[in-house]
PDB file of N, CA and C in Angstrom:
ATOM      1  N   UNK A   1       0.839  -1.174   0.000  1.00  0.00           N
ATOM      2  CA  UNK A   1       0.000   0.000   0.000  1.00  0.00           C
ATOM      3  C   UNK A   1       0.886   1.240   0.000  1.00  0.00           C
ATOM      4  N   UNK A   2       0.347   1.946  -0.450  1.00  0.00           N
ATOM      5  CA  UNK A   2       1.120   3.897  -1.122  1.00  0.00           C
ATOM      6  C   UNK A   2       0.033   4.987  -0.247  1.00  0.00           C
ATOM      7  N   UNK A   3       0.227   5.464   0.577  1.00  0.00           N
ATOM      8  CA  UNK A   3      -0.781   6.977   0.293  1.00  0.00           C
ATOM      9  C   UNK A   3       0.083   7.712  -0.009  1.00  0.00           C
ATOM     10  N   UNK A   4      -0.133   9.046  -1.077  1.00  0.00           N
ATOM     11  CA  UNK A   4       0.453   9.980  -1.249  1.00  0.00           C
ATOM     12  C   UNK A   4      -0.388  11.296  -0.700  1.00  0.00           C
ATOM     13  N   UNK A   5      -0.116  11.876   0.475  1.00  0.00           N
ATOM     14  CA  UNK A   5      -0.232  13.372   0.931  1.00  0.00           C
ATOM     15  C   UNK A   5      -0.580  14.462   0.103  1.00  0.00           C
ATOM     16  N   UNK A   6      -1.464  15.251  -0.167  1.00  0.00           N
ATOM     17  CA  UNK A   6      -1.680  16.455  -0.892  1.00  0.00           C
ATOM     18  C   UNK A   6      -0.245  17.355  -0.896  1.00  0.00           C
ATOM     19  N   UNK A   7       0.756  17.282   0.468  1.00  0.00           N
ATOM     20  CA  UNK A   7       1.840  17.768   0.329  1.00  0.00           C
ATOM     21  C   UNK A   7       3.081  17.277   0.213  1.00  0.00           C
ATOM     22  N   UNK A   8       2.993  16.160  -0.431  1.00  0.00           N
ATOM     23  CA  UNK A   8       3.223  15.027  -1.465  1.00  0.00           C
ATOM     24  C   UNK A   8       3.464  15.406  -2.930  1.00  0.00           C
ATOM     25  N   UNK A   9       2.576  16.157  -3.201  1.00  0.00           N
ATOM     26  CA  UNK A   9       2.370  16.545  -4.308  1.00  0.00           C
ATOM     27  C   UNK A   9       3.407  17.534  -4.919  1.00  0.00           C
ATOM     28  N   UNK A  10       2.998  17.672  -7.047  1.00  0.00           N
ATOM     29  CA  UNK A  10       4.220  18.436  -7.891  1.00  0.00           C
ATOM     30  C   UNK A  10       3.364  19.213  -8.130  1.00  0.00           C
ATOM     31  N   UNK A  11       3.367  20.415  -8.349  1.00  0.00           N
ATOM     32  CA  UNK A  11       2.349  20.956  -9.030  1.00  0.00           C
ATOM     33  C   UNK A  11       3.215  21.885 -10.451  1.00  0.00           C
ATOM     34  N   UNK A  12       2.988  21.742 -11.709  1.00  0.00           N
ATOM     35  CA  UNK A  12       3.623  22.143 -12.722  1.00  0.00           C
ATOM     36  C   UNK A  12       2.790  22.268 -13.675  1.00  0.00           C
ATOM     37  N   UNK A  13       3.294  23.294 -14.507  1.00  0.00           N
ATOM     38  CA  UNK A  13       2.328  23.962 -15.748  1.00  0.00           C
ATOM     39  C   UNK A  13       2.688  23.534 -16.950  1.00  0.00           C
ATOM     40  N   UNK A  14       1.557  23.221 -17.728  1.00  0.00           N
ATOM     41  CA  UNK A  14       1.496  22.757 -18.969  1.00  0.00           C
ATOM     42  C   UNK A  14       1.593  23.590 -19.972  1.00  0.00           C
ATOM     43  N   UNK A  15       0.706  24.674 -19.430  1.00  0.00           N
ATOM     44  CA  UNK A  15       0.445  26.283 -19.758  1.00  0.00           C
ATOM     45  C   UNK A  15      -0.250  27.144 -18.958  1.00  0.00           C
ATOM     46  N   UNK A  16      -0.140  28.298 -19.495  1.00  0.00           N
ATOM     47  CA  UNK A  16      -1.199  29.229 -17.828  1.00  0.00           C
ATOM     48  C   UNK A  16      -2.452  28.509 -17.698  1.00  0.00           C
ATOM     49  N   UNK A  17      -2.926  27.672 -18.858  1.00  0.00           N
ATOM     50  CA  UNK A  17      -4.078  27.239 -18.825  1.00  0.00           C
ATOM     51  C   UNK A  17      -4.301  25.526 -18.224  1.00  0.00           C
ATOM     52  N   UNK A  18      -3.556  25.342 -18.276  1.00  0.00           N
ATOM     53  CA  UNK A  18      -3.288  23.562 -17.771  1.00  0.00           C
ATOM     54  C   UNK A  18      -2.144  23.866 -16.634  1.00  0.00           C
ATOM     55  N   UNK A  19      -2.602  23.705 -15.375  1.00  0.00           N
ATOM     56  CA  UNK A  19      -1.944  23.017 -14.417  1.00  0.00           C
ATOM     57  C   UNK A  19      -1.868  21.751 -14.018  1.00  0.00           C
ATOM     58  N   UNK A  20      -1.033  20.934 -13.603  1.00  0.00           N
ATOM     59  CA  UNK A  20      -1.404  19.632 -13.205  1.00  0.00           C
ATOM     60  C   UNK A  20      -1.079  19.511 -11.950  1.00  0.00           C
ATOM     61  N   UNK A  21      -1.240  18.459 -11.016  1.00  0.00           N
ATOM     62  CA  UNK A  21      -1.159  18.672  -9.831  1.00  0.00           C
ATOM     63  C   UNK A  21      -0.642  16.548  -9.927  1.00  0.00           C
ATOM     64  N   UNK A  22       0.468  16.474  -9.546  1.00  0.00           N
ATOM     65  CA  UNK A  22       0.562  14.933 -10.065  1.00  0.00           C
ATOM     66  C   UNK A  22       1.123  14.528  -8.771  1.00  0.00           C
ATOM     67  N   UNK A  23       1.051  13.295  -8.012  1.00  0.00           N
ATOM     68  CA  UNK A  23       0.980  12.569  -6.990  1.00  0.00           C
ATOM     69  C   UNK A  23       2.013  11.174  -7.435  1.00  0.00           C
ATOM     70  N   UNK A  24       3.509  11.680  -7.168  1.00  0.00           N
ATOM     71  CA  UNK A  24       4.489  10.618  -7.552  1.00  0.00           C
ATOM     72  C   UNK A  24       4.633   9.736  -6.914  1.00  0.00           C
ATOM     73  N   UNK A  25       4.073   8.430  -7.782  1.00  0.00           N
ATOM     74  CA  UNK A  25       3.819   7.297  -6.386  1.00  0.00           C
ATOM     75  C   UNK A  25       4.988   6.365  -6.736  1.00  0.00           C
ATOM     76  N   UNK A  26       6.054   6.889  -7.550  1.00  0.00           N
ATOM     77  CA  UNK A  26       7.545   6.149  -7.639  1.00  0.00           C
ATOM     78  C   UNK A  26       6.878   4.620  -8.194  1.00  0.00           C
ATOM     79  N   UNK A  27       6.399   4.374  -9.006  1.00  0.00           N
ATOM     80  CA  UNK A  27       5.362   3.202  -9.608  1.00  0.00           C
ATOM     81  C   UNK A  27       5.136   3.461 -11.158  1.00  0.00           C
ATOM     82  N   UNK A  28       6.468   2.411 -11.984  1.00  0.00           N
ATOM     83  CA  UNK A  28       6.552   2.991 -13.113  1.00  0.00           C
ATOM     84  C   UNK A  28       5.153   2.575 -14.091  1.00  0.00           C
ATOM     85  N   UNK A  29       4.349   1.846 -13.619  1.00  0.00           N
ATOM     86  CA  UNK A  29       3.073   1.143 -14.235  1.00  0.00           C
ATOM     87  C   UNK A  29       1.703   2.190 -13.779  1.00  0.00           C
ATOM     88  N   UNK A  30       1.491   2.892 -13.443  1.00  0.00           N
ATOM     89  CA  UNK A  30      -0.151   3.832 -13.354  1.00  0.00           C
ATOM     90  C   UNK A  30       1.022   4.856 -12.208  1.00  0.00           C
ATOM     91  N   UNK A  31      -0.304   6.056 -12.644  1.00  0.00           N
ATOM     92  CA  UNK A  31       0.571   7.119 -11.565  1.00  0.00           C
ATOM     93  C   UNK A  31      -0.954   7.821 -11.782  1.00  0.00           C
ATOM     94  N   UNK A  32      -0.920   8.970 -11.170  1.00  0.00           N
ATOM     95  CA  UNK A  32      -2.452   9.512 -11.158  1.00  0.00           C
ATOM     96  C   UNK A  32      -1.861  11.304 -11.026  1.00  0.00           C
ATOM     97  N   UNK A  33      -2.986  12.239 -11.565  1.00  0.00           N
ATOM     98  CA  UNK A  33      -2.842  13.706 -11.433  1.00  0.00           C
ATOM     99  C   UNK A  33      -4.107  14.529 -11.421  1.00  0.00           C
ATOM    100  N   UNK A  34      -4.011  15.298 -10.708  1.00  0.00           N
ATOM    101  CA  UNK A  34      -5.736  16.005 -11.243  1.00  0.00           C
ATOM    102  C   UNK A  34      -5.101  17.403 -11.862  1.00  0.00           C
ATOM    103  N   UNK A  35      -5.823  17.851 -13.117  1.00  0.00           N
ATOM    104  CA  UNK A  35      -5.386  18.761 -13.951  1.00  0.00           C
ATOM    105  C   UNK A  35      -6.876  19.715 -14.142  1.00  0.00           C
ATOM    106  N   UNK A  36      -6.388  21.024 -13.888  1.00  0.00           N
ATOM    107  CA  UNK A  36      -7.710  22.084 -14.529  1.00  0.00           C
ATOM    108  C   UNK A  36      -7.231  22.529 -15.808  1.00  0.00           C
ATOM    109  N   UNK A  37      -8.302  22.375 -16.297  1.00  0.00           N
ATOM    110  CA  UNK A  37      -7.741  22.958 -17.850  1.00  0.00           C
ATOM    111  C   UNK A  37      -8.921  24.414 -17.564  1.00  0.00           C
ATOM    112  N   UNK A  38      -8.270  25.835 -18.376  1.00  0.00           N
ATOM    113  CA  UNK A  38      -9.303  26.822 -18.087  1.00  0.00           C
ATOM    114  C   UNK A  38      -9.358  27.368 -19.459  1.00  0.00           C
ATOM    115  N   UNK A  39      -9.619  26.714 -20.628  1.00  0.00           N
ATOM    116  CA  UNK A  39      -9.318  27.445 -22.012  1.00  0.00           C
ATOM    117  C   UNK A  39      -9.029  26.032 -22.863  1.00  0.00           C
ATOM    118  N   UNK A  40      -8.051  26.391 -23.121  1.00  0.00           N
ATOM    119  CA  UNK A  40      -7.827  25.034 -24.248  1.00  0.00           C
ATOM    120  C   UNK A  40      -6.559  24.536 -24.242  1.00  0.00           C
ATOM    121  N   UNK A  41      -6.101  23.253 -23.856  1.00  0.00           N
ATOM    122  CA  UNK A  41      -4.968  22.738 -23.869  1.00  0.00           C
ATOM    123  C   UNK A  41      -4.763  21.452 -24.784  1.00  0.00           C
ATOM    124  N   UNK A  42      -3.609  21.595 -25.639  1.00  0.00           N
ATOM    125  CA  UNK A  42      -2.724  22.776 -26.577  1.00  0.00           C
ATOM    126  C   UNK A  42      -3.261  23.775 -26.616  1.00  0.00           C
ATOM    127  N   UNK A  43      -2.804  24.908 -26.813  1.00  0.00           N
ATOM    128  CA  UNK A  43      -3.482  26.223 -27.411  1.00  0.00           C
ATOM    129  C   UNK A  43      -3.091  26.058 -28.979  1.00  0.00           C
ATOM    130  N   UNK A  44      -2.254  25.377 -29.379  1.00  0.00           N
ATOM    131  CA  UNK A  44      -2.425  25.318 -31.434  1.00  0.00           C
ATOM    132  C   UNK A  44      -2.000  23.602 -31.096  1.00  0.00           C
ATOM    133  N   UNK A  45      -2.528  23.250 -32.175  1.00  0.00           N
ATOM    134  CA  UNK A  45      -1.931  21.506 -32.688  1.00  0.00           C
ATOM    135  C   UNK A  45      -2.702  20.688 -31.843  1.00  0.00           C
ATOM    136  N   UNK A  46      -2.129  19.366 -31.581  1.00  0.00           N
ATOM    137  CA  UNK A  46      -2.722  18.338 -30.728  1.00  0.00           C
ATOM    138  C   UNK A  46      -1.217  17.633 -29.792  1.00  0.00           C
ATOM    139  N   UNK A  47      -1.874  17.486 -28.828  1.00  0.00           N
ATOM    140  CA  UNK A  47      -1.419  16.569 -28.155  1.00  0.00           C
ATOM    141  C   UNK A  47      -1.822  15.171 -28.244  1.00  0.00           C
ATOM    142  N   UNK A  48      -0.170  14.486 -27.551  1.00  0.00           N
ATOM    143  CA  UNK A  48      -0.455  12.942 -28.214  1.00  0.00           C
ATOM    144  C   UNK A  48       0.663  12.105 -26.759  1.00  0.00           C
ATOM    145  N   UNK A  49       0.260  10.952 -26.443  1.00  0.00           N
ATOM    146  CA  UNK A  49       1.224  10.368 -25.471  1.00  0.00           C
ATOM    147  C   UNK A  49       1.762   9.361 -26.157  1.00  0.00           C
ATOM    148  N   UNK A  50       3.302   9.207 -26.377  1.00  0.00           N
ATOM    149  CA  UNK A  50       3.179   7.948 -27.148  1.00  0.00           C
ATOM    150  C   UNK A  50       2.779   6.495 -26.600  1.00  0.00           C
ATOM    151  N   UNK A  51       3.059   6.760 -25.080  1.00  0.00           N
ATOM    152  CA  UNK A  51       3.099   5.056 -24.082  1.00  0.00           C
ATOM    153  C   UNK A  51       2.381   5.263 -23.463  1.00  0.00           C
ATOM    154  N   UNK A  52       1.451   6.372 -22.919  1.00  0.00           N
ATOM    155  CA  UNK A  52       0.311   6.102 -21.974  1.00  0.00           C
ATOM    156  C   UNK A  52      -0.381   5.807 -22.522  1.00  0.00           C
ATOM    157  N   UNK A  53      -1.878   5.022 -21.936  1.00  0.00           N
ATOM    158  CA  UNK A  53      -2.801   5.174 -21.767  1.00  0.00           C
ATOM    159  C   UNK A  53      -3.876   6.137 -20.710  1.00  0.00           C
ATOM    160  N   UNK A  54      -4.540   6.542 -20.948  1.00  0.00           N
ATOM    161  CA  UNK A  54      -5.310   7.661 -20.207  1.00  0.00           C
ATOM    162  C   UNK A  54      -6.594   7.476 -19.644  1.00  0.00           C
ATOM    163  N   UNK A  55      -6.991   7.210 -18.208  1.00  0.00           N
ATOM    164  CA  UNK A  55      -8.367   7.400 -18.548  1.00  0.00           C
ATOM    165  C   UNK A  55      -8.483   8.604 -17.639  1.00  0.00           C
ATOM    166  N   UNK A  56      -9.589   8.932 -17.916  1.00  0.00           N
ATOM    167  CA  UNK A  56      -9.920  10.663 -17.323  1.00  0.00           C
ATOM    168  C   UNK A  56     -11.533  10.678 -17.446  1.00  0.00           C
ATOM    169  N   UNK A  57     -11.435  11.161 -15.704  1.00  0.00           N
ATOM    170  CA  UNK A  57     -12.593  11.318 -14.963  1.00  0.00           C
ATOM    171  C   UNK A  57     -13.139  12.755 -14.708  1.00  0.00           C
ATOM    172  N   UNK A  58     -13.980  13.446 -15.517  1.00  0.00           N
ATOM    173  CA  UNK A  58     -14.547  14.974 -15.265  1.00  0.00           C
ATOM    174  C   UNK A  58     -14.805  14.762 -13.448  1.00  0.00           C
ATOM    175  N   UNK A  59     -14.121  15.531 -12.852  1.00  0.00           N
ATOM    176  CA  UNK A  59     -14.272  15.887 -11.559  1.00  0.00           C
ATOM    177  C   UNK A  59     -15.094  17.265 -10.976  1.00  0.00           C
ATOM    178  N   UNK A  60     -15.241  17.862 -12.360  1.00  0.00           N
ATOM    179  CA  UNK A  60     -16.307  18.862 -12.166  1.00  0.00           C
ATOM    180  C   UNK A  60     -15.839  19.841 -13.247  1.00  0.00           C
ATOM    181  N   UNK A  61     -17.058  20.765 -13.517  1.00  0.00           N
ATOM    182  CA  UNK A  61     -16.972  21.410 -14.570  1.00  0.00           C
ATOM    183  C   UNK A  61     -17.609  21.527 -15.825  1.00  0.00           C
ATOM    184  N   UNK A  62     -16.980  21.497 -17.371  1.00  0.00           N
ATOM    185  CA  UNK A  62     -17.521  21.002 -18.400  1.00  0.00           C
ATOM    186  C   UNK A  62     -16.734  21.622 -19.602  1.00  0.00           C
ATOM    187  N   UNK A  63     -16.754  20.964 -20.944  1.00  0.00           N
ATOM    188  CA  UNK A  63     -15.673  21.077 -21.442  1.00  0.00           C
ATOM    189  C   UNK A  63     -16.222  20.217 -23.167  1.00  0.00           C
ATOM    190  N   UNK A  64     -14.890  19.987 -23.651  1.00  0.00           N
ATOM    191  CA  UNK A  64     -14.682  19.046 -24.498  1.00  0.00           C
ATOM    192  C   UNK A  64     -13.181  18.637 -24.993  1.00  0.00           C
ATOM    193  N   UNK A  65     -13.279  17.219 -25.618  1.00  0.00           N
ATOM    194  CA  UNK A  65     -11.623  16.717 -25.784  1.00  0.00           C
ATOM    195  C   UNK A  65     -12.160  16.425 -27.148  1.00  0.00           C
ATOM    196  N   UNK A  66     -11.027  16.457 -27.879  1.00  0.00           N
ATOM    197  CA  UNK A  66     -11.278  16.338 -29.197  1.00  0.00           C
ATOM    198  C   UNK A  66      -9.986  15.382 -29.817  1.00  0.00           C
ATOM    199  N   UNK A  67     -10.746  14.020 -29.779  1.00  0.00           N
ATOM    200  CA  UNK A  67      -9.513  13.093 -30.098  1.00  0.00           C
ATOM    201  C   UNK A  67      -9.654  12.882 -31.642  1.00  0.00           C
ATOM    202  N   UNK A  68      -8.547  12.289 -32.058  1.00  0.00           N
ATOM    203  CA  UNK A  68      -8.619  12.162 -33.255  1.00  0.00           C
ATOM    204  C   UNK A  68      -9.547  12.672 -34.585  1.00  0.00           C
ATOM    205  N   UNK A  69      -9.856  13.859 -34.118  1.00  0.00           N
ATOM    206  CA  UNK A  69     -10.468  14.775 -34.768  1.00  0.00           C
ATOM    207  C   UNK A  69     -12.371  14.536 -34.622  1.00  0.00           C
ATOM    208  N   UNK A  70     -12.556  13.842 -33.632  1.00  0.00           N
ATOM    209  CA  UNK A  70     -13.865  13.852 -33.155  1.00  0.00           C
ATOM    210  C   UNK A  70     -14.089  14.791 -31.835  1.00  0.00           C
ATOM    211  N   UNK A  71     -14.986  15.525 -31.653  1.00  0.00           N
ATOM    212  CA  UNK A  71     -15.357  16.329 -30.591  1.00  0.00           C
ATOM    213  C   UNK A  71     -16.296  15.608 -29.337  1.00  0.00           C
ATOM    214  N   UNK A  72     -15.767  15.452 -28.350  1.00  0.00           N
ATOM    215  CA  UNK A  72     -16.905  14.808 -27.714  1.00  0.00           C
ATOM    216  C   UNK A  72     -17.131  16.216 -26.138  1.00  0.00           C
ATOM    217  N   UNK A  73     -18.279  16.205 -26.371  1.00  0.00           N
ATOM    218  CA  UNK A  73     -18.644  16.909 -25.027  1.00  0.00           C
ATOM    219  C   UNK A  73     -18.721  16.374 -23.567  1.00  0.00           C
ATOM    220  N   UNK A  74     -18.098  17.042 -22.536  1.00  0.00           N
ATOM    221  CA  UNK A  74     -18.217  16.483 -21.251  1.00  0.00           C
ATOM    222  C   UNK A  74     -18.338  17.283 -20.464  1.00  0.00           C
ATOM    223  N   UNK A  75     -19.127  16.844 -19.541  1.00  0.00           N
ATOM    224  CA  UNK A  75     -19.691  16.916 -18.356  1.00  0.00           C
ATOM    225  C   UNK A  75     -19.123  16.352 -16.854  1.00  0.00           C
ATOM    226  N   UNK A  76     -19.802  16.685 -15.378  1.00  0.00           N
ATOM    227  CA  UNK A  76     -18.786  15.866 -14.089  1.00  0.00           C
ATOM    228  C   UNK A  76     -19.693  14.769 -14.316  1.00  0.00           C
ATOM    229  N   UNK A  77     -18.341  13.889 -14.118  1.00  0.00           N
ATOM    230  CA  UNK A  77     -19.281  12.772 -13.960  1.00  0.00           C
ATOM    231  C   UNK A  77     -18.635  12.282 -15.262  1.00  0.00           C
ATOM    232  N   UNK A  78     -18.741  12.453 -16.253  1.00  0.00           N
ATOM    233  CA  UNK A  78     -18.153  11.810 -17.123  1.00  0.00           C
ATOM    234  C   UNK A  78     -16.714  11.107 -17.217  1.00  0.00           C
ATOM    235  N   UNK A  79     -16.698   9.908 -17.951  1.00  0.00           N
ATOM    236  CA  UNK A  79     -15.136   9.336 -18.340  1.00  0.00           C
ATOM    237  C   UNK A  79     -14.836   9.043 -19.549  1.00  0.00           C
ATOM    238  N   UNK A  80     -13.302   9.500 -19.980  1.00  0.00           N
ATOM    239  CA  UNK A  80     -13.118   8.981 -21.258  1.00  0.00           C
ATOM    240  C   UNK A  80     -11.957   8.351 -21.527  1.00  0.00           C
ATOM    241  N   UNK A  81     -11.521   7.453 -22.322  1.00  0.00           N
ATOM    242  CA  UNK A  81     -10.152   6.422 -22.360  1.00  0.00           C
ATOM    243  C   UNK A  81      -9.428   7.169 -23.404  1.00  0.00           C
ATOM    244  N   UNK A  82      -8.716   7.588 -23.593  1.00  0.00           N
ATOM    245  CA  UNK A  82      -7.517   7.998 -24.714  1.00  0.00           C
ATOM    246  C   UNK A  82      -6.375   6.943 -24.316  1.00  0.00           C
ATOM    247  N   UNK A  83      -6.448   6.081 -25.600  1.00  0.00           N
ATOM    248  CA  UNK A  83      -5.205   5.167 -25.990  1.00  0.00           C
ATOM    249  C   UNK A  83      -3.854   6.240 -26.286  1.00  0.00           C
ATOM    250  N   UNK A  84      -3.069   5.248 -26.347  1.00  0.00           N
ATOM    251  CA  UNK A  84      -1.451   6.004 -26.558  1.00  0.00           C
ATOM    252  C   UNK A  84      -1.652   5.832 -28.189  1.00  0.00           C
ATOM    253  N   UNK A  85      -0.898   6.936 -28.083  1.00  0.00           N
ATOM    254  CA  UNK A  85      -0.730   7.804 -29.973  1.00  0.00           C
ATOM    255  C   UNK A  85      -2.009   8.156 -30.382  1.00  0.00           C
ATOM    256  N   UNK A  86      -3.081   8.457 -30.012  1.00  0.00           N
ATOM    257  CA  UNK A  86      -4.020   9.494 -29.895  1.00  0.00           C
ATOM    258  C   UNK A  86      -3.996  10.626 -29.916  1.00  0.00           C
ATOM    259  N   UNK A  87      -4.678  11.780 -30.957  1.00  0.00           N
ATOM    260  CA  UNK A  87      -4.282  12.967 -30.615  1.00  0.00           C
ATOM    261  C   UNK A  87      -5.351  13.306 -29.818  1.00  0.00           C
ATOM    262  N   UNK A  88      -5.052  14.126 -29.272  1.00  0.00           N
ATOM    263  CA  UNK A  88      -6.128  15.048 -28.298  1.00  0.00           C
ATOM    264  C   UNK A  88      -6.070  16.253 -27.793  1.00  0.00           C
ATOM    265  N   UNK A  89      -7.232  17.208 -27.706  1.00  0.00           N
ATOM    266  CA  UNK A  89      -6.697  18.930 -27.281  1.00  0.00           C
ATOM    267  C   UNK A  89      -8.059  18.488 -26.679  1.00  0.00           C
ATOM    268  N   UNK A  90      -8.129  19.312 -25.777  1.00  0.00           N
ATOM    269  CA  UNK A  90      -9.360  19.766 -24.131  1.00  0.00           C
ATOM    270  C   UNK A  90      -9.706  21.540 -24.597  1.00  0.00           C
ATOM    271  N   UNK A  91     -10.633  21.080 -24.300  1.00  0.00           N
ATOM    272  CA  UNK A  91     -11.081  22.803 -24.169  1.00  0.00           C
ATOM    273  C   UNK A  91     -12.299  22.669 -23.302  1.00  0.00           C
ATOM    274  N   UNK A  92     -12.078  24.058 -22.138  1.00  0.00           N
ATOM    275  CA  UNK A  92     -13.622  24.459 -21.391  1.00  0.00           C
ATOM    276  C   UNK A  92     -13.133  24.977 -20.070  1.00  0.00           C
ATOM    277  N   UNK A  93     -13.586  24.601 -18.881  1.00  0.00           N
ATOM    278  CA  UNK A  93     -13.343  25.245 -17.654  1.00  0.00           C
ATOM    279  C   UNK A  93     -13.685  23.502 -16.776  1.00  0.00           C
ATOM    280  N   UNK A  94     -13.041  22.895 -16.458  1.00  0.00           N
ATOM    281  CA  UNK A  94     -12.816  21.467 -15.908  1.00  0.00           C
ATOM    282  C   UNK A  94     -11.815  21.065 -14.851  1.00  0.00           C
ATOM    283  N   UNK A  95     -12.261  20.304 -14.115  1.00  0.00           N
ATOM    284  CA  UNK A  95     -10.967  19.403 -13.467  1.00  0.00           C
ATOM    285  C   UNK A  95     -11.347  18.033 -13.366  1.00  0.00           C
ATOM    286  N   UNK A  96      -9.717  17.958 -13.767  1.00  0.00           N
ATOM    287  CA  UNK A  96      -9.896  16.201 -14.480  1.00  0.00           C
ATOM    288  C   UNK A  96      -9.319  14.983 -13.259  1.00  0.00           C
ATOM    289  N   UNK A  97      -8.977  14.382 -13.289  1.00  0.00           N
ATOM    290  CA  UNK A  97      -8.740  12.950 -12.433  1.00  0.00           C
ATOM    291  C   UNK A  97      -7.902  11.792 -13.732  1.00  0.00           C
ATOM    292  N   UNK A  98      -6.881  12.308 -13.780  1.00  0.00           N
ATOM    293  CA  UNK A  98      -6.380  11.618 -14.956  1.00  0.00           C
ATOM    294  C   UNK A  98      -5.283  10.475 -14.488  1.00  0.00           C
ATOM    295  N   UNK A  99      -5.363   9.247 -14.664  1.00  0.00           N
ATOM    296  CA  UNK A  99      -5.038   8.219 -14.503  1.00  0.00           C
ATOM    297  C   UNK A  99      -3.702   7.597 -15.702  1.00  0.00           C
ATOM    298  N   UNK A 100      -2.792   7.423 -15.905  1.00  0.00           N
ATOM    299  CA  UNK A 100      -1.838   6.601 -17.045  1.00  0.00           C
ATOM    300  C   UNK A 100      -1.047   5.466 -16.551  1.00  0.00           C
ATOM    301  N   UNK A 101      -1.251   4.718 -18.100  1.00  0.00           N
ATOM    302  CA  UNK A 101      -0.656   3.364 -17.738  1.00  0.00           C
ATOM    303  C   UNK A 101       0.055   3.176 -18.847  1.00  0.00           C
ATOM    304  N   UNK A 102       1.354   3.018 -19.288  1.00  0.00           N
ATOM    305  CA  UNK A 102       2.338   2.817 -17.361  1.00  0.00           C
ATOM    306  C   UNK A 102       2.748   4.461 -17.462  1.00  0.00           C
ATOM    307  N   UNK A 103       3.167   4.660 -16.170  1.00  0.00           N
ATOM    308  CA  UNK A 103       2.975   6.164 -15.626  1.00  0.00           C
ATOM    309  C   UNK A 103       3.392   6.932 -17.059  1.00  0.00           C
ATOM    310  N   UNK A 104       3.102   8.608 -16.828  1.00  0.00           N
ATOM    311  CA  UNK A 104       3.281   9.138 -17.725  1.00  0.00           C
ATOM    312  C   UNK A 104       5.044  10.172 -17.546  1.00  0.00           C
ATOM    313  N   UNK A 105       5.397  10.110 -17.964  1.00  0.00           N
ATOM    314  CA  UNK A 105       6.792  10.738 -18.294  1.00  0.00           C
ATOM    315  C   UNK A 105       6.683  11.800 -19.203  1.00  0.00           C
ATOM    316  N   UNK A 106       7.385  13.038 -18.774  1.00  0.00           N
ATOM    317  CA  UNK A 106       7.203  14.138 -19.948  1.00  0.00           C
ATOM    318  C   UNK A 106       8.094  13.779 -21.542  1.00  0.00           C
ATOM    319  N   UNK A 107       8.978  12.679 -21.229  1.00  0.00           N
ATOM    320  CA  UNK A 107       9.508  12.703 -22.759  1.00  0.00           C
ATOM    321  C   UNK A 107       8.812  12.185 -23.764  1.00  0.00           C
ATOM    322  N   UNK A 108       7.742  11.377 -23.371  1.00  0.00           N
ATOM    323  CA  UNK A 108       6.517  10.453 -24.446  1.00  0.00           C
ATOM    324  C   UNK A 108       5.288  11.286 -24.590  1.00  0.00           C
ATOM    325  N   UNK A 109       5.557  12.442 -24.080  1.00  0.00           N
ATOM    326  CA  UNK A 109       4.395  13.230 -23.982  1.00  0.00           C
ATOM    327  C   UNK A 109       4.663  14.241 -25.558  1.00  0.00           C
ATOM    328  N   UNK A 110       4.095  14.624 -26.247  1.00  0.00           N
ATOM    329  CA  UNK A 110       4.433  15.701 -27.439  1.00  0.00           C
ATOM    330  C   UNK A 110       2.887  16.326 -28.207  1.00  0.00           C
ATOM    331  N   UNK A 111       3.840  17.884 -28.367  1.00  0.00           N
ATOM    332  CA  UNK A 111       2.427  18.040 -29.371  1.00  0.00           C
ATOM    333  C   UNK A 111       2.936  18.089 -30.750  1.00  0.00           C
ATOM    334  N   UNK A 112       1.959  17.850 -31.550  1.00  0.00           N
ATOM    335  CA  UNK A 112       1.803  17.549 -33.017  1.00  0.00           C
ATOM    336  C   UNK A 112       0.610  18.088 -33.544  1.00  0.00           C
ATOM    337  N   UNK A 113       0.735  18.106 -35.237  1.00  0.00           N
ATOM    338  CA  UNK A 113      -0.136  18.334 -35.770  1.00  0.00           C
ATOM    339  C   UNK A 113      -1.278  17.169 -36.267  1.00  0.00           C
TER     340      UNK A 113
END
């Protein structure tokens, strides 16, 4: 068993608009973060993970992710799976509960067109 402490926690910017708040549980297989997005993250292109998997839990708010060039709308309460090499951009006013497997690392992380 792991608890990780709220003051435990990284807190680092994606952009003024994406903060993440990530909970390093030293566990190279799932790691967990809650992220507000307040606008649109990317602000141009798409984002893509090459080795995570994602699932992400609307923790409140509302929004939309737009994977592979489909728009889906969300709501709290909602969940959605983004596979690895997926593109995806978020837009709205949200906080997420985002989950990756195996953890996420900033070097597999990239944006693209």
């Amino acid at each position: 068993m792991k608890i990780m402490l709220k003051n435990q926690s990284i807190e680092r910017k994606n952009s003024d608009l994406c903060i993440v708040t990530e909970y390093p549980m030293e566990n190279k297989g799932i790691d967990f973060a809650v992220v507000r997005i307040n606008g649109q993250y990317p602000a141009e292109k798409c984002a893509v993970n090459q080795k995570c998997t994602e699932i992400v839990y609307v923790q409140s708010g509302s929004g939309e992710v737009i994977v592979n060039g489909e728009k889906n709308f969300l709501n709290e309460g909602d969940l959605i799976l983004i596979e690895a090499g997926e593109k995806f951009v978020w837009k709205g006013n949200m906080t997420l509960c985002i989950s990756c497997r195996p953890a996420f690392c900033v070097e597999q992380h990239q944006i693209i067109d």
